[in-house]
N, C-alpha and C. Protein backbone atom coordinates (compact mmCIF):
# COMPACT_ATOMS: atom_id res chain seq x y z
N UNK A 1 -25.34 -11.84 -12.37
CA UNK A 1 -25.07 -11.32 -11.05
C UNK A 1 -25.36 -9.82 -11.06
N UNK A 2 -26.09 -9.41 -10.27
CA UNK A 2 -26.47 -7.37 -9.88
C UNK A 2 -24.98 -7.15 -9.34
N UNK A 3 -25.06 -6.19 -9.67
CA UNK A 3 -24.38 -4.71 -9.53
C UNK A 3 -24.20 -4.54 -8.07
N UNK A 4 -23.08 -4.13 -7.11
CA UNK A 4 -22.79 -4.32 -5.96
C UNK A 4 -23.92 -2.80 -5.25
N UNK A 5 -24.18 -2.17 -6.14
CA UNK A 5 -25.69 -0.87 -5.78
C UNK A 5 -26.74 -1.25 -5.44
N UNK A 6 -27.13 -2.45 -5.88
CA UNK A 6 -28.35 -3.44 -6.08
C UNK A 6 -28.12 -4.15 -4.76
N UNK A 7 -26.94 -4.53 -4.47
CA UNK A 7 -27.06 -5.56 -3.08
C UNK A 7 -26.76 -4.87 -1.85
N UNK A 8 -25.70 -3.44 -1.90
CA UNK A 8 -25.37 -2.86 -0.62
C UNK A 8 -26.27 -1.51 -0.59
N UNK A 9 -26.25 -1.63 0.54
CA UNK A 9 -26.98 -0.09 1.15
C UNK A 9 -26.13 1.12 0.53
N UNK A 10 -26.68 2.29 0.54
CA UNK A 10 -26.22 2.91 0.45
C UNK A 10 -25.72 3.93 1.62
N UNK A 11 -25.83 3.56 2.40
CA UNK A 11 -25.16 4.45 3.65
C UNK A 11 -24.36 2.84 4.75
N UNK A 12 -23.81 3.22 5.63
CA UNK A 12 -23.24 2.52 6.51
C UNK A 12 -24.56 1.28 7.18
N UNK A 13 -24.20 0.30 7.30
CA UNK A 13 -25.42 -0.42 8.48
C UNK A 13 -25.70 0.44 9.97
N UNK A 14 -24.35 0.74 10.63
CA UNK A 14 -24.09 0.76 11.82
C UNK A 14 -24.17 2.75 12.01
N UNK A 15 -25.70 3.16 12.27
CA UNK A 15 -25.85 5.25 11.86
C UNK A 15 -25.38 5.50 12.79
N UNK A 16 -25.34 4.89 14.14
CA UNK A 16 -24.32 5.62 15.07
C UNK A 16 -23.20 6.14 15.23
N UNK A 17 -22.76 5.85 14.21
CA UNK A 17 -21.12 6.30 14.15
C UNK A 17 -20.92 7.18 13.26
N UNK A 18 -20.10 8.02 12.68
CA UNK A 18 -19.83 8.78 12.07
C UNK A 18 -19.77 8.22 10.35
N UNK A 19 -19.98 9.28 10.10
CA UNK A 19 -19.80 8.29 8.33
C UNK A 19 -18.35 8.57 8.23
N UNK A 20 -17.58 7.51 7.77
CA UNK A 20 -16.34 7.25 7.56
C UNK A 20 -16.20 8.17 6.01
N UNK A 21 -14.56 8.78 6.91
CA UNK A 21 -14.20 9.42 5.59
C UNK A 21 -13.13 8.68 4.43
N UNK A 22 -13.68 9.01 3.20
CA UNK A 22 -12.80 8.75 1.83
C UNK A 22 -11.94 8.90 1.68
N UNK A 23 -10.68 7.54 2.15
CA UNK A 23 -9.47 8.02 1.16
C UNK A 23 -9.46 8.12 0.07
N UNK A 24 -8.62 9.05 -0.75
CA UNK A 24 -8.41 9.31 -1.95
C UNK A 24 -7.51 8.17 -2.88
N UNK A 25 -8.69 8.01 -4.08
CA UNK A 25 -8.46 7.19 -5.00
C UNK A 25 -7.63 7.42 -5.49
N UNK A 26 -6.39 6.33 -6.32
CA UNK A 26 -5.41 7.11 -6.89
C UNK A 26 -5.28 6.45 -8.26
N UNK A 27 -6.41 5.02 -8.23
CA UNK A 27 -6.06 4.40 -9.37
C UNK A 27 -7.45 4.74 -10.24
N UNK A 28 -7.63 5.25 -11.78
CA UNK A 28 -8.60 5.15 -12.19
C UNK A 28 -9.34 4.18 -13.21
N UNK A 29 -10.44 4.62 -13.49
CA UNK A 29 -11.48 3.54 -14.37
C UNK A 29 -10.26 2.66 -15.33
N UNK A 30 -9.44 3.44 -16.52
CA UNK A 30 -8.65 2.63 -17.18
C UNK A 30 -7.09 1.71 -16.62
N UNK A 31 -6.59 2.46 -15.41
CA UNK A 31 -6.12 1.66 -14.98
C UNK A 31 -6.47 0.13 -14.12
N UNK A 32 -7.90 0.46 -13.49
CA UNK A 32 -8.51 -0.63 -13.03
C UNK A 32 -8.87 -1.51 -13.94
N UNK A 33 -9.04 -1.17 -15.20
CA UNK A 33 -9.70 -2.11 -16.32
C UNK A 33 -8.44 -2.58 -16.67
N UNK A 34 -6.91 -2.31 -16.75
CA UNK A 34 -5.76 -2.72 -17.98
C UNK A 34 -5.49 -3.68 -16.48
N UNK A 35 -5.49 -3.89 -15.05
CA UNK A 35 -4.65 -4.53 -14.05
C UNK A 35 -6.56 -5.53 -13.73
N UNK A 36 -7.22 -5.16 -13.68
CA UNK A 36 -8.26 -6.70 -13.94
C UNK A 36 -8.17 -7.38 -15.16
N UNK A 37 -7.61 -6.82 -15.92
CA UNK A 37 -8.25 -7.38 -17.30
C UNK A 37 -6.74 -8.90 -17.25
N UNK A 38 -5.60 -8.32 -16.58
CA UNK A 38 -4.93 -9.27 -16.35
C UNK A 38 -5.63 -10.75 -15.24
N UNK A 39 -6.11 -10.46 -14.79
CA UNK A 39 -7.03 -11.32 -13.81
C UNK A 39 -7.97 -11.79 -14.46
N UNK A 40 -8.65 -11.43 -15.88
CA UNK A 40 -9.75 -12.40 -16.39
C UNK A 40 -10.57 -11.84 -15.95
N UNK A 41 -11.16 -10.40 -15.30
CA UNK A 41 -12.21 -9.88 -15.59
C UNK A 41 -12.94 -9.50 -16.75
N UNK A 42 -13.83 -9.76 -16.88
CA UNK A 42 -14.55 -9.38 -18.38
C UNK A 42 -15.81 -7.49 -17.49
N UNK A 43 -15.62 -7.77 -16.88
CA UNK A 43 -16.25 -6.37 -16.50
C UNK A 43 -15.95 -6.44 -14.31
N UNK A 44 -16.25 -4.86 -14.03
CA UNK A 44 -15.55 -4.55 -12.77
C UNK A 44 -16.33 -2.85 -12.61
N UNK A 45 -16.39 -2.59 -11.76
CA UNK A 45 -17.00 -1.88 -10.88
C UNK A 45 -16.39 -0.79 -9.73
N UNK A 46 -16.61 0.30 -9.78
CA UNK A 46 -15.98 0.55 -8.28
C UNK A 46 -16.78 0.57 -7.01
N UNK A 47 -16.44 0.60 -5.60
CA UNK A 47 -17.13 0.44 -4.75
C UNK A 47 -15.94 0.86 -3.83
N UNK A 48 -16.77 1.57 -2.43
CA UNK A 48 -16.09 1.91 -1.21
C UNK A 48 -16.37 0.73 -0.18
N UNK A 49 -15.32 0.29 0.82
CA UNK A 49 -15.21 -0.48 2.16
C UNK A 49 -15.63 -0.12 3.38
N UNK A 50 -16.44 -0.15 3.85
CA UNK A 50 -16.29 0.36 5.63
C UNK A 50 -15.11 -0.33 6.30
N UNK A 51 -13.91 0.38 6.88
CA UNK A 51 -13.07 -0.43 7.84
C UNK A 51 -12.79 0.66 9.31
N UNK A 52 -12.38 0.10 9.92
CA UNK A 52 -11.44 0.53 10.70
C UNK A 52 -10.01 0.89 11.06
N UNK A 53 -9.56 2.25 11.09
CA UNK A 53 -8.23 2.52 11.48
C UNK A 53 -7.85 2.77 12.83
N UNK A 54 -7.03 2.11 13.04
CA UNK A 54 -5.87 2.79 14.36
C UNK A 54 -4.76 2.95 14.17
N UNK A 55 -4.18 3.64 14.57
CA UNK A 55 -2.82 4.17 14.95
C UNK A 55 -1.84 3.69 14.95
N UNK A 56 -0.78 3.47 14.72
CA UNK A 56 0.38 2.76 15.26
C UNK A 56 1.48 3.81 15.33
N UNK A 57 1.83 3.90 16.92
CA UNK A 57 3.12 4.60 17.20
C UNK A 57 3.62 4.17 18.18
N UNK A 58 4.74 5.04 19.07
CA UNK A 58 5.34 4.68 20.16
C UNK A 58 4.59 4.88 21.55
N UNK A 59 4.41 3.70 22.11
CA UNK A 59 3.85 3.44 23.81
C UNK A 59 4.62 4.43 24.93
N UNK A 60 3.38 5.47 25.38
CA UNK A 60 4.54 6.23 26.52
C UNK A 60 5.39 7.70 26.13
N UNK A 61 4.84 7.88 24.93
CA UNK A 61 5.44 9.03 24.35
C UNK A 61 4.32 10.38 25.14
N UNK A 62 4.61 11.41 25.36
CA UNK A 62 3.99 12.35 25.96
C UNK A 62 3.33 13.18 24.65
N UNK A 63 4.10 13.50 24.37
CA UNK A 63 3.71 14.26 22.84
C UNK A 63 3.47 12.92 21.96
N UNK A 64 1.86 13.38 21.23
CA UNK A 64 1.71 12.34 20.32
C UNK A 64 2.05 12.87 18.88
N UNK A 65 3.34 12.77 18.08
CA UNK A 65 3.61 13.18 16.85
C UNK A 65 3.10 12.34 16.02
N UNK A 66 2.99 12.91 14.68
CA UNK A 66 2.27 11.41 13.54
C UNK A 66 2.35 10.40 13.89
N UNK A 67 1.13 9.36 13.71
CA UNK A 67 1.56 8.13 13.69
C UNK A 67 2.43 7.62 12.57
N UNK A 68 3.17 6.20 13.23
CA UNK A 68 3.92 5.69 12.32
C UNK A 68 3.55 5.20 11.37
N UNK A 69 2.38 4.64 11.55
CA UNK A 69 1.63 4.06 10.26
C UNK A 69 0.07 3.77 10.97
N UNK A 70 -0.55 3.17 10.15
CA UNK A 70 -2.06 3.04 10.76
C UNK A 70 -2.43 1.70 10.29
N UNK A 71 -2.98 0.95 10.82
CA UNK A 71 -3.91 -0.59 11.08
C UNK A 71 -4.96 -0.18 10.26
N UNK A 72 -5.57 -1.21 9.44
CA UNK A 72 -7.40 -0.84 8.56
C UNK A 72 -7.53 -2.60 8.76
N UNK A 73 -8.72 -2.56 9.42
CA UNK A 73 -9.04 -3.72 9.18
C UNK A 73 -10.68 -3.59 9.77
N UNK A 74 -11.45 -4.68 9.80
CA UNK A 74 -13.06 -4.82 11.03
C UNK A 74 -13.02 -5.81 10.72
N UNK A 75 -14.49 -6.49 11.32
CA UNK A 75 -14.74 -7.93 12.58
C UNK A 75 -14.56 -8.84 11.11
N UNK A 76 -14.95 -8.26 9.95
CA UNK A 76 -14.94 -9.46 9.12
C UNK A 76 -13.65 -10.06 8.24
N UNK A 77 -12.46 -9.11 8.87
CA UNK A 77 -11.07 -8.92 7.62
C UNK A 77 -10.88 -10.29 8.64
N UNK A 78 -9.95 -11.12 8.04
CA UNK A 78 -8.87 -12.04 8.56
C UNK A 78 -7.63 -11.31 9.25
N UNK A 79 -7.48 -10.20 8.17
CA UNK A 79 -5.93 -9.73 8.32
C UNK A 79 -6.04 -8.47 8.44
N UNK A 80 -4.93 -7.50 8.96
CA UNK A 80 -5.52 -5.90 8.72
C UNK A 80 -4.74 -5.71 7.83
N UNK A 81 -4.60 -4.43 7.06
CA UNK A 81 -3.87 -3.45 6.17
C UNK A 81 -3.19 -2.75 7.01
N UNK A 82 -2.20 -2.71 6.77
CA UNK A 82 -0.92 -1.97 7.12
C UNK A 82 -0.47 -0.73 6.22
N UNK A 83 -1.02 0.58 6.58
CA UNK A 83 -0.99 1.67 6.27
C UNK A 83 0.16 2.19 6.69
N UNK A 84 1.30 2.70 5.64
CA UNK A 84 2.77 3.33 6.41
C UNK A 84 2.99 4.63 6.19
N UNK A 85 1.88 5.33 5.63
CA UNK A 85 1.55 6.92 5.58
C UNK A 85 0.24 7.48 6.24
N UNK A 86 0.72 8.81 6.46
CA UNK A 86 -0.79 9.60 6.53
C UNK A 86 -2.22 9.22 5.52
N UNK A 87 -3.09 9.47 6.81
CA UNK A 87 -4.58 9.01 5.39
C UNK A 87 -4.48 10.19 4.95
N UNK A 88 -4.83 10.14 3.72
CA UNK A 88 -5.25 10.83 2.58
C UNK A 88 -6.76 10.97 2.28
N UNK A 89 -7.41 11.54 2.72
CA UNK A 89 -8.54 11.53 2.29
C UNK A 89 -9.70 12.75 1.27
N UNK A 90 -10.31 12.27 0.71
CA UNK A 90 -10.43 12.61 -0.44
C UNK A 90 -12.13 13.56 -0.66
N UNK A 91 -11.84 14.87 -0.23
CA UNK A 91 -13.18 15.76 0.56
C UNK A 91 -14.11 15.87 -0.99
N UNK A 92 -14.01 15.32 -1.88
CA UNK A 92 -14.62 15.64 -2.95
C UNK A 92 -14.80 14.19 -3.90
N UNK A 93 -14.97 12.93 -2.80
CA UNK A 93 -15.41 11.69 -3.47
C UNK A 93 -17.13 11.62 -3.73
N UNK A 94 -17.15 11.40 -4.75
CA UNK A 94 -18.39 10.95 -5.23
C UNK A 94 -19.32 9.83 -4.35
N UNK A 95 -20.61 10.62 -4.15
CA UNK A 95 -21.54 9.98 -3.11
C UNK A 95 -22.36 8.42 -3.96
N UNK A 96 -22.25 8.70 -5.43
CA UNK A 96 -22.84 7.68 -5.51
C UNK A 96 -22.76 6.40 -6.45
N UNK A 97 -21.29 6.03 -5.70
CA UNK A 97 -20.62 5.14 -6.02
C UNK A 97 -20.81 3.79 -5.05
N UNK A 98 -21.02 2.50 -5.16
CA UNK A 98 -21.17 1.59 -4.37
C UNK A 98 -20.42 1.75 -3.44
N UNK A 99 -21.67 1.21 -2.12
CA UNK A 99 -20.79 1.07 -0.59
C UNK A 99 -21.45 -0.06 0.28
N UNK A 100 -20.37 -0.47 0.80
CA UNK A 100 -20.15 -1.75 1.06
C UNK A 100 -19.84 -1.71 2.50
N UNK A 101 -20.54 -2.26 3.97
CA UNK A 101 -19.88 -2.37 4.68
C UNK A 101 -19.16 -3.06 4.89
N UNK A 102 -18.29 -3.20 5.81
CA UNK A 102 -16.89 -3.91 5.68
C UNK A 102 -16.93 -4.71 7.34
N UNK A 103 -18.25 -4.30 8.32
CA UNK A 103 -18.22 -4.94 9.59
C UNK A 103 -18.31 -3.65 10.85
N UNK A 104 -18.14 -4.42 11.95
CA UNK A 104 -18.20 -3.95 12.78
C UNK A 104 -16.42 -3.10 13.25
N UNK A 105 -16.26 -2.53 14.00
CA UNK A 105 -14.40 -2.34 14.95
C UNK A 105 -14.29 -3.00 15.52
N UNK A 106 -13.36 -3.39 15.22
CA UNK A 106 -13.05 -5.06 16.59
C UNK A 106 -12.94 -3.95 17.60
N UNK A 107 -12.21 -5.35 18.33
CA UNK A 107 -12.07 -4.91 20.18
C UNK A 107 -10.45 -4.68 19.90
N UNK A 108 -10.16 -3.50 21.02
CA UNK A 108 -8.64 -3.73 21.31
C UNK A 108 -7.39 -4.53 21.20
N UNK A 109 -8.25 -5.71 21.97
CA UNK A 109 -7.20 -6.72 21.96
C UNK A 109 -7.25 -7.73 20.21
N UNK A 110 -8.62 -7.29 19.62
CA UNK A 110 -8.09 -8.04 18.12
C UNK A 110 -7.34 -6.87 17.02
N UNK A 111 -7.25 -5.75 18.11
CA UNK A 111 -6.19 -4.88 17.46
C UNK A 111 -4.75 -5.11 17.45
N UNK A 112 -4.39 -5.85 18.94
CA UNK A 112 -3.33 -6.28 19.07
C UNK A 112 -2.58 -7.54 18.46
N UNK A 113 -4.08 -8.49 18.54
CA UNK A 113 -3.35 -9.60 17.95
C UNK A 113 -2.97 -9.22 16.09
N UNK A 114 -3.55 -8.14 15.75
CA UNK A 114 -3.45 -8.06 14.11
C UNK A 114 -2.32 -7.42 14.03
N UNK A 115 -1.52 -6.40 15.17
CA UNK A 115 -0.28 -6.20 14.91
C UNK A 115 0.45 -6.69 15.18
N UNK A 116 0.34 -7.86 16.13
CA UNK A 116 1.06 -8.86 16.29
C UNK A 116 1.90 -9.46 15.34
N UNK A 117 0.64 -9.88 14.06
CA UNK A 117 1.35 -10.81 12.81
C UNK A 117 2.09 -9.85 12.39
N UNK A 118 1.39 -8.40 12.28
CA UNK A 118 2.35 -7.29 11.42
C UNK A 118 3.74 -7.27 11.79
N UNK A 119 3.80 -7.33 13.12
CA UNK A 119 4.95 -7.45 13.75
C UNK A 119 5.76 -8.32 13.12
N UNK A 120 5.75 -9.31 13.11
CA UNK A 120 6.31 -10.72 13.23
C UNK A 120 6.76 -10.85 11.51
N UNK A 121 6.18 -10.22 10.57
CA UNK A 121 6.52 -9.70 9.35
C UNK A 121 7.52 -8.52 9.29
N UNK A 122 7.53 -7.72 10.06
CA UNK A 122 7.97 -6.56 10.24
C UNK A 122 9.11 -6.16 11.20
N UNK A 123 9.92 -7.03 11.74
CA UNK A 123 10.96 -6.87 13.17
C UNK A 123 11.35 -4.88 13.49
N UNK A 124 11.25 -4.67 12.83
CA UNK A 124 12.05 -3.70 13.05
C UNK A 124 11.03 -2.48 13.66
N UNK A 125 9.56 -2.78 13.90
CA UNK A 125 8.31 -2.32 13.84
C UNK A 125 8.30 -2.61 15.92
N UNK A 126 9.06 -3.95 16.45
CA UNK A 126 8.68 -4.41 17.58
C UNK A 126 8.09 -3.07 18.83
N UNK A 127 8.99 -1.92 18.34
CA UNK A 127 8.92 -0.90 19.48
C UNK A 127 7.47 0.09 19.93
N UNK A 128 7.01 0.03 18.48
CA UNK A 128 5.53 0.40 17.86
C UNK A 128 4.37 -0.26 18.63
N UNK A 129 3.28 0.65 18.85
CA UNK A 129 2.13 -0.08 19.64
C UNK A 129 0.54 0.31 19.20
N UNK A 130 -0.11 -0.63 19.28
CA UNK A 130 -1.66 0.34 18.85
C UNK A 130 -2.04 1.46 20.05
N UNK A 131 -2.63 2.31 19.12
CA UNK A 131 -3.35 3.63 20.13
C UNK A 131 -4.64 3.08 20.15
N UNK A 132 -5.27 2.21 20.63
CA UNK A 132 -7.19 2.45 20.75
C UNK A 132 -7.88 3.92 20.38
N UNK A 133 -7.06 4.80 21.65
CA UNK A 133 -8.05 5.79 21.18
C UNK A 133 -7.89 6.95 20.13
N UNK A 134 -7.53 5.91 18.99
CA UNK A 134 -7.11 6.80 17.89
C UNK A 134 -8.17 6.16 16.65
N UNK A 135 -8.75 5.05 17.23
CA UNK A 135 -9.89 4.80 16.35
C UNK A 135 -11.27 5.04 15.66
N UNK A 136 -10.97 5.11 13.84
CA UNK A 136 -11.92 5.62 13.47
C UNK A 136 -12.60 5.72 12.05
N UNK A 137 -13.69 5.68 11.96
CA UNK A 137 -13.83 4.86 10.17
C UNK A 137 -13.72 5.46 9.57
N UNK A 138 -13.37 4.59 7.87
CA UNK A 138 -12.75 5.23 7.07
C UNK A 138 -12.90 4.45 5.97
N UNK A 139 -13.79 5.06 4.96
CA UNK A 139 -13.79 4.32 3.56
C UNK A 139 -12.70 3.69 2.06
N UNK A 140 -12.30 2.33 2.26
CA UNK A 140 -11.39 2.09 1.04
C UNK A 140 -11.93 1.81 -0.35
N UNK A 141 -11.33 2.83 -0.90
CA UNK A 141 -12.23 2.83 -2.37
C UNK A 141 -11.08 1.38 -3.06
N UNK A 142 -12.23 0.55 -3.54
CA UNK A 142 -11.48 -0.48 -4.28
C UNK A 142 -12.36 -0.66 -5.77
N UNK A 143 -11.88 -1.77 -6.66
CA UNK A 143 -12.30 -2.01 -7.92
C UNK A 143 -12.48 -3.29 -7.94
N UNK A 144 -13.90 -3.50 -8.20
CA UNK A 144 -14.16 -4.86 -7.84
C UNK A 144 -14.48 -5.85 -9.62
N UNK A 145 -13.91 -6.52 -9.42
CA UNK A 145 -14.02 -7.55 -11.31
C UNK A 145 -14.48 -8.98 -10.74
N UNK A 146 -15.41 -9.13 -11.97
CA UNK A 146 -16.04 -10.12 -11.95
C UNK A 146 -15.22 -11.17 -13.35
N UNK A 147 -14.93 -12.15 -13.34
CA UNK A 147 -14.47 -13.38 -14.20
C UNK A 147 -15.71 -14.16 -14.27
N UNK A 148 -16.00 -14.26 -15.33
CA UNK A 148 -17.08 -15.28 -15.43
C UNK A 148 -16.58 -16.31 -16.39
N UNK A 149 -17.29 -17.83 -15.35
CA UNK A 149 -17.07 -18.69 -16.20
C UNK A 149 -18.22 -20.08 -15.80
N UNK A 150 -17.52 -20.88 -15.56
CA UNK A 150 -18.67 -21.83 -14.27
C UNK A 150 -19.28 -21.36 -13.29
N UNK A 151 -18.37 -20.88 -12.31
CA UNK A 151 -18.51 -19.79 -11.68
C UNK A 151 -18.32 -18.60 -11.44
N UNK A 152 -19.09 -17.36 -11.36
CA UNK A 152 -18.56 -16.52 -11.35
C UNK A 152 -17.66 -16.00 -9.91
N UNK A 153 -16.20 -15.42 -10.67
CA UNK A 153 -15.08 -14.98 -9.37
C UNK A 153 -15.12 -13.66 -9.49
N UNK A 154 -15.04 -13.53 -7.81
CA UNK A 154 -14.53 -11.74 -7.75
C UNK A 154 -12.94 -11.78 -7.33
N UNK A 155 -12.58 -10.46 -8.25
CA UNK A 155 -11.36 -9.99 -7.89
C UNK A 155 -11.71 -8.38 -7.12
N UNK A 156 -10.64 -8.33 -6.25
CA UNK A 156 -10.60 -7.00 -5.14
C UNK A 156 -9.54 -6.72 -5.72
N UNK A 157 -9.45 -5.48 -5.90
CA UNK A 157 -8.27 -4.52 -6.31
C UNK A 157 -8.36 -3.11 -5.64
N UNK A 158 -7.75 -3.04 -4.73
CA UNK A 158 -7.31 -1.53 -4.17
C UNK A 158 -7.90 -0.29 -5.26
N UNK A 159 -8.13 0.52 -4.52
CA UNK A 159 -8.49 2.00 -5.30
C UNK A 159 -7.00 2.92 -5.10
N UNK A 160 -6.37 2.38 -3.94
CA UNK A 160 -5.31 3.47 -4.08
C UNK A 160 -4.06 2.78 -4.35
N UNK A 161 -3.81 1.41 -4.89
CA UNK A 161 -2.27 0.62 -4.55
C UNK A 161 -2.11 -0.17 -6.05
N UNK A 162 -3.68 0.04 -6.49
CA UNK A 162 -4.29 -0.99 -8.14
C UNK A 162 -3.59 -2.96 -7.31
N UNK A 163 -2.96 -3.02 -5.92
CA UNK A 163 -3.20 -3.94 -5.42
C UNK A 163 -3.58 -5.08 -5.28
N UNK A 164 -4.01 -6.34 -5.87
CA UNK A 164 -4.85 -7.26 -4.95
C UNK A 164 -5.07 -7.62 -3.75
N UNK A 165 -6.46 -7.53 -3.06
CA UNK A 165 -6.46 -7.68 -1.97
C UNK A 165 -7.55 -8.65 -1.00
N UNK A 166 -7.02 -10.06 -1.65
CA UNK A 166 -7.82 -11.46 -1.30
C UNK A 166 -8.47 -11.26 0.14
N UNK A 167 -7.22 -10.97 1.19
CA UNK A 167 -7.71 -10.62 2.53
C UNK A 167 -9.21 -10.21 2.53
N UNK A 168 -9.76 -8.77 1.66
CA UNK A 168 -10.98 -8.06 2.23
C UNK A 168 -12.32 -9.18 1.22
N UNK A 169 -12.00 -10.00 0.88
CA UNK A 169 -13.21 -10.99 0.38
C UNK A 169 -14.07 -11.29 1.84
N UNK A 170 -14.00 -11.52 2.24
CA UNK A 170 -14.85 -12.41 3.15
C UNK A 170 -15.80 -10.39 3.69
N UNK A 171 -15.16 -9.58 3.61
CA UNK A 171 -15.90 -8.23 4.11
C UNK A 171 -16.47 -7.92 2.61
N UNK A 172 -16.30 -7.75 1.85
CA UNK A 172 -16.73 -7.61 0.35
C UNK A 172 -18.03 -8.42 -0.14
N UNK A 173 -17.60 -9.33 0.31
CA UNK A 173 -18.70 -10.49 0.28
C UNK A 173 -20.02 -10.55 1.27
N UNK A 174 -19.65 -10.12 2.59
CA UNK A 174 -20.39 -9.99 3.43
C UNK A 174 -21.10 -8.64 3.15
N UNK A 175 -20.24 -7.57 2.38
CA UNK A 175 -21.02 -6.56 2.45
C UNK A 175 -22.17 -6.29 1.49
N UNK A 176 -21.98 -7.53 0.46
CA UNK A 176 -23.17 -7.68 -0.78
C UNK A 176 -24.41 -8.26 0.25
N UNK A 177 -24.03 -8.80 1.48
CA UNK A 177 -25.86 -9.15 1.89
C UNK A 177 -26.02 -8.20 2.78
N UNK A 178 -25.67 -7.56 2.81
CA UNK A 178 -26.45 -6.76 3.95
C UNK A 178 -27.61 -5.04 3.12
């Protein structure tokens, strides 16, 4: 199997938009290798996500203070990420590290239905609402491991949480053909 450099572009699909900025990595090369190596990777990679963030705060507030947390997800996630801090982003990430798009920004309303579930996980969150116009891209650095056996499996592992994160397969995956 090539190298996720070999299959993704190196810039975004979609040049109209701004190039999404880098959150900052927090997990490195040996920690990504000691938390795959539990997963049966025999080798792993890093690579950045194209997603989408929005906002999540209070509906109707005049003054907009921090958001409460922020939504990451696009057209190809199932599920979004539920961000409960400020982004962090990282003005001195390395350009030439695999990148992967991650899709298109949904629409509004598949903003809503994704905080919906968040919700419904989350009760205490009910009062909280998406901002639309707080949307805007933003690269997730993750660590991607390969298991080889019959078939070869990928594992997704967060760049900033060392995480698993099954959810962004189907964008990970999609982002090796393009």
């Amino acid at each position: 199997m090539a190298n996720a450099a070999e299959r993704a572009a190196a810039t975004p699909a979609n040049e109209s938009v701004a190039a999404p900025e880098r959150l900052a990595r927090r997990l490195d090369e040996s920690g990504a290798r000691q938390r795959l190596a539990r997963f049966g990777a025999a080798r792993f990679e890093p690579a950045w996500l194209s997603l989408w963030a929005v906002a999540i705060g209070r509906s109707g507030e005049t003054a907009q203070p921090a958001p409460a947390a922020w939504l990451l997800a696009s057209s190809l996630t199932p599920r979004a990420l539920l961000w409960p801090e400020a982004l962090a982003f990282d003005e001195a990430a390395c350009g030439d590290e695999n990148w992967l798009c991650g899709g298109d920004c949904p629409t509004a309303a598949s903003f809503e239905t994704l905080w919906l579930w968040e919700r419904l996980a989350r009760p205490r969150r009910w009062g909280l609402r998406v901002q639309p116009a707080t949307c805007r891209p933003v690269a997730l650095p993750l660590w991607l491991g390969y298991h080889d056996g019959r078939h070869t499996r990928l594992i997704v592992l967060s760049g900033v949480s060392g995480e698993p994160l099954a959810s962004l397969k189907p964008a990970v995956l999609a982002g090796f053909s393009r």
